[in-house]
Protein backbone atom coordinates (compact mmCIF):
# COMPACT_ATOMS: atom_id res chain seq x y z
CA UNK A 1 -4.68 -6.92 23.86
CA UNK A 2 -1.59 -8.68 24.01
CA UNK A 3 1.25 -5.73 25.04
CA UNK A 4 -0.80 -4.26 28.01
CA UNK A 5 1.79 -1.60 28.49
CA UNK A 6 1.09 -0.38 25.28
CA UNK A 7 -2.74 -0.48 25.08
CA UNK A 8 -2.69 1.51 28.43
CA UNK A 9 -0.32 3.94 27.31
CA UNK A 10 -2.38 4.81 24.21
CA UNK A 11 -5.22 4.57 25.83
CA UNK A 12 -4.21 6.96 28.80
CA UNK A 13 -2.26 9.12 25.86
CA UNK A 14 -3.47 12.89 26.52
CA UNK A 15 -2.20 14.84 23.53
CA UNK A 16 -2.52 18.39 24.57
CA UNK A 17 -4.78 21.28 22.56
CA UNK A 18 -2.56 22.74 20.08
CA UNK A 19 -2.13 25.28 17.36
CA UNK A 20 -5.42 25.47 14.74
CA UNK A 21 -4.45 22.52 12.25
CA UNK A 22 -2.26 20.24 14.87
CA UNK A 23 -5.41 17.47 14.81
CA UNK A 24 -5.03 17.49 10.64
CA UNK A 25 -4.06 14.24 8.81
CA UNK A 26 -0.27 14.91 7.85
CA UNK A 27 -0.88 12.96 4.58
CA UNK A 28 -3.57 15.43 3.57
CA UNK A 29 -3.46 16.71 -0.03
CA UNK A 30 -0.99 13.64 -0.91
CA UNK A 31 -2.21 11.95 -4.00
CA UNK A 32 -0.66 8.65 -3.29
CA UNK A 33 -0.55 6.46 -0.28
CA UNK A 34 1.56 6.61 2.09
CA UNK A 35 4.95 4.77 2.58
CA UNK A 36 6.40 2.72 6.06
CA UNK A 37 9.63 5.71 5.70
CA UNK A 38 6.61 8.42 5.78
CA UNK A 39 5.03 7.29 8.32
CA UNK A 40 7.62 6.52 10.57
CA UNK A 41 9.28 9.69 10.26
CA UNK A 42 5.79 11.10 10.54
CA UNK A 43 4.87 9.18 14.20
CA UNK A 44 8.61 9.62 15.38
CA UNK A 45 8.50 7.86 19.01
CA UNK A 46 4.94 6.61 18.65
CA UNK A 47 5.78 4.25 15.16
CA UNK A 48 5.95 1.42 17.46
CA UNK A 49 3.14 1.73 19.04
CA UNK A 50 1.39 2.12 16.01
CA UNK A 51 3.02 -0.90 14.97
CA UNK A 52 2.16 -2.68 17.78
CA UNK A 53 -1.32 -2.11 17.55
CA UNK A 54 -1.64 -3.04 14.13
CA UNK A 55 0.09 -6.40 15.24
CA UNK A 56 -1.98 -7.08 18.04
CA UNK A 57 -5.22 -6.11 16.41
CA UNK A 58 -4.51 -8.38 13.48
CA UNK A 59 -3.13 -11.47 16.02
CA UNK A 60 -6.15 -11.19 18.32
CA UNK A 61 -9.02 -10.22 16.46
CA UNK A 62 -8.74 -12.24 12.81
CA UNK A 63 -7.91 -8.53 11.47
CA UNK A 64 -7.45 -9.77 7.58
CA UNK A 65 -7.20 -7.04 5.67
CA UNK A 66 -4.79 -3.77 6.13
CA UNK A 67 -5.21 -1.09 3.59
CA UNK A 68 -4.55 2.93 3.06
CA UNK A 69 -7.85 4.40 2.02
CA UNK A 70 -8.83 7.80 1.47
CA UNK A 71 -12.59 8.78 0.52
CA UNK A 72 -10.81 12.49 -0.55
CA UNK A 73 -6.99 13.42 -1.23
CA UNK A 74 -8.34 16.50 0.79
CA UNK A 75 -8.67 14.99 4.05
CA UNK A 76 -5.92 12.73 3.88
CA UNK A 77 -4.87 9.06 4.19
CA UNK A 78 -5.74 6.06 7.12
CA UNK A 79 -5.25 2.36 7.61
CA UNK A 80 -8.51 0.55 7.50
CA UNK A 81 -7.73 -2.51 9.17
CA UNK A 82 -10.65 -5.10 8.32
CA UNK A 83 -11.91 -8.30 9.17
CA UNK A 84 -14.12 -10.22 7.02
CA UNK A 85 -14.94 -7.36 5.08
CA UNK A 86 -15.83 -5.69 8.12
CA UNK A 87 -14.23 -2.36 9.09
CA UNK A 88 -13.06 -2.42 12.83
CA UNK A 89 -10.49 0.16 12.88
CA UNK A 90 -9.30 3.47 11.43
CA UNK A 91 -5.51 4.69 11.96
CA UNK A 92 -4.65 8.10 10.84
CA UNK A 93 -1.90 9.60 11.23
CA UNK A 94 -0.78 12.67 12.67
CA UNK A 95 2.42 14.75 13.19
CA UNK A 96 4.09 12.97 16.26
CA UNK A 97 0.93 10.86 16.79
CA UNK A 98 -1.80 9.05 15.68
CA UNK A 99 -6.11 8.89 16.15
CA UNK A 100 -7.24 5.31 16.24
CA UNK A 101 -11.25 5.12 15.67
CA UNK A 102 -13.04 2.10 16.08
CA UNK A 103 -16.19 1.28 14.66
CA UNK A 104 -18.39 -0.77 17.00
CA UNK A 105 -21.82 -2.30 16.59
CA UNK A 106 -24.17 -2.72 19.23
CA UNK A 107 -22.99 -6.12 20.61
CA UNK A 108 -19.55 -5.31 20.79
CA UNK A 109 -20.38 -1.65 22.69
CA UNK A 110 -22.59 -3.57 25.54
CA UNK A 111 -19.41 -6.21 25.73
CA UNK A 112 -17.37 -2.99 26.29
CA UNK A 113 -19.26 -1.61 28.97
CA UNK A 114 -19.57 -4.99 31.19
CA UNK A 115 -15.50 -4.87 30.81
CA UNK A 116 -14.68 -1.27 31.13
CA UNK A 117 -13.86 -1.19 34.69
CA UNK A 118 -10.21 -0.13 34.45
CA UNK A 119 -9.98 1.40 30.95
CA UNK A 120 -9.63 4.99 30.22
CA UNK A 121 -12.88 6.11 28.28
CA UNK A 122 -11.30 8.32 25.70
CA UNK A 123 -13.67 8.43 22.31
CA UNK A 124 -16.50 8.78 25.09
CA UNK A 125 -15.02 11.59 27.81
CA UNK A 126 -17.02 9.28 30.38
């Protein structure tokens, strides 16, 4: 993507094991979505790179739609960042930090793996 240092930093990111309830979505049991002043002061230092991504994701890969969803006030609030109707990515936030998940079809995991040499393989501990 188009700031390397940031794609390798969150992709070489370790967040360290923490407290039961540290890996919860801070915007859990929040009725409405969530505002840019609650999330920054949610992601502290990392708000940039969040934003970041979500620029770079939308520049480089026709990302048209960006949108809080929730399927349960329970679990909490993400960005589903879409293109063409399609879901591609998931940000949710948490206290200090954020999970990104992508959602991949088949095609676009085999392009991964002929490219991988050099990335860190996070979702997939390989």
């Amino acid at each position: 993507m188009g700031s390397e240092s940031f794609g390798a930093m969150a992709l070489k990111s370790v967040v360290p094991r923490a407290k039961s309830g540290a890996n919860t979505n801070v915007f859990a049991g929040q009725r409405k979505e969530p505002t840019e002043s609650q999330l920054a002061a949610i992601l502290g230092d990392r708000y940039e790179l969040w934003q970041h991504l979500v620029t770079d994701l939308k520049d480089e890969f026709a990302i048209d739609t960006a949108e809080w969803h929730t399927s349960s006030v329970k679990l909490g609030w993400s960005l589903r960042l879409q293109s063409k109707r399609r879901n591609i990515v998931y940000l949710g936030p948490r206290e200090g930090w954020f999970l990104a998940s992508f959602i991949l079809g088949d095609r676009a995991i085999a392009s991964s793996e002929k490219r991988r040499s050099g990335i860190a393989c996070v979702a997939t501990h390989c």
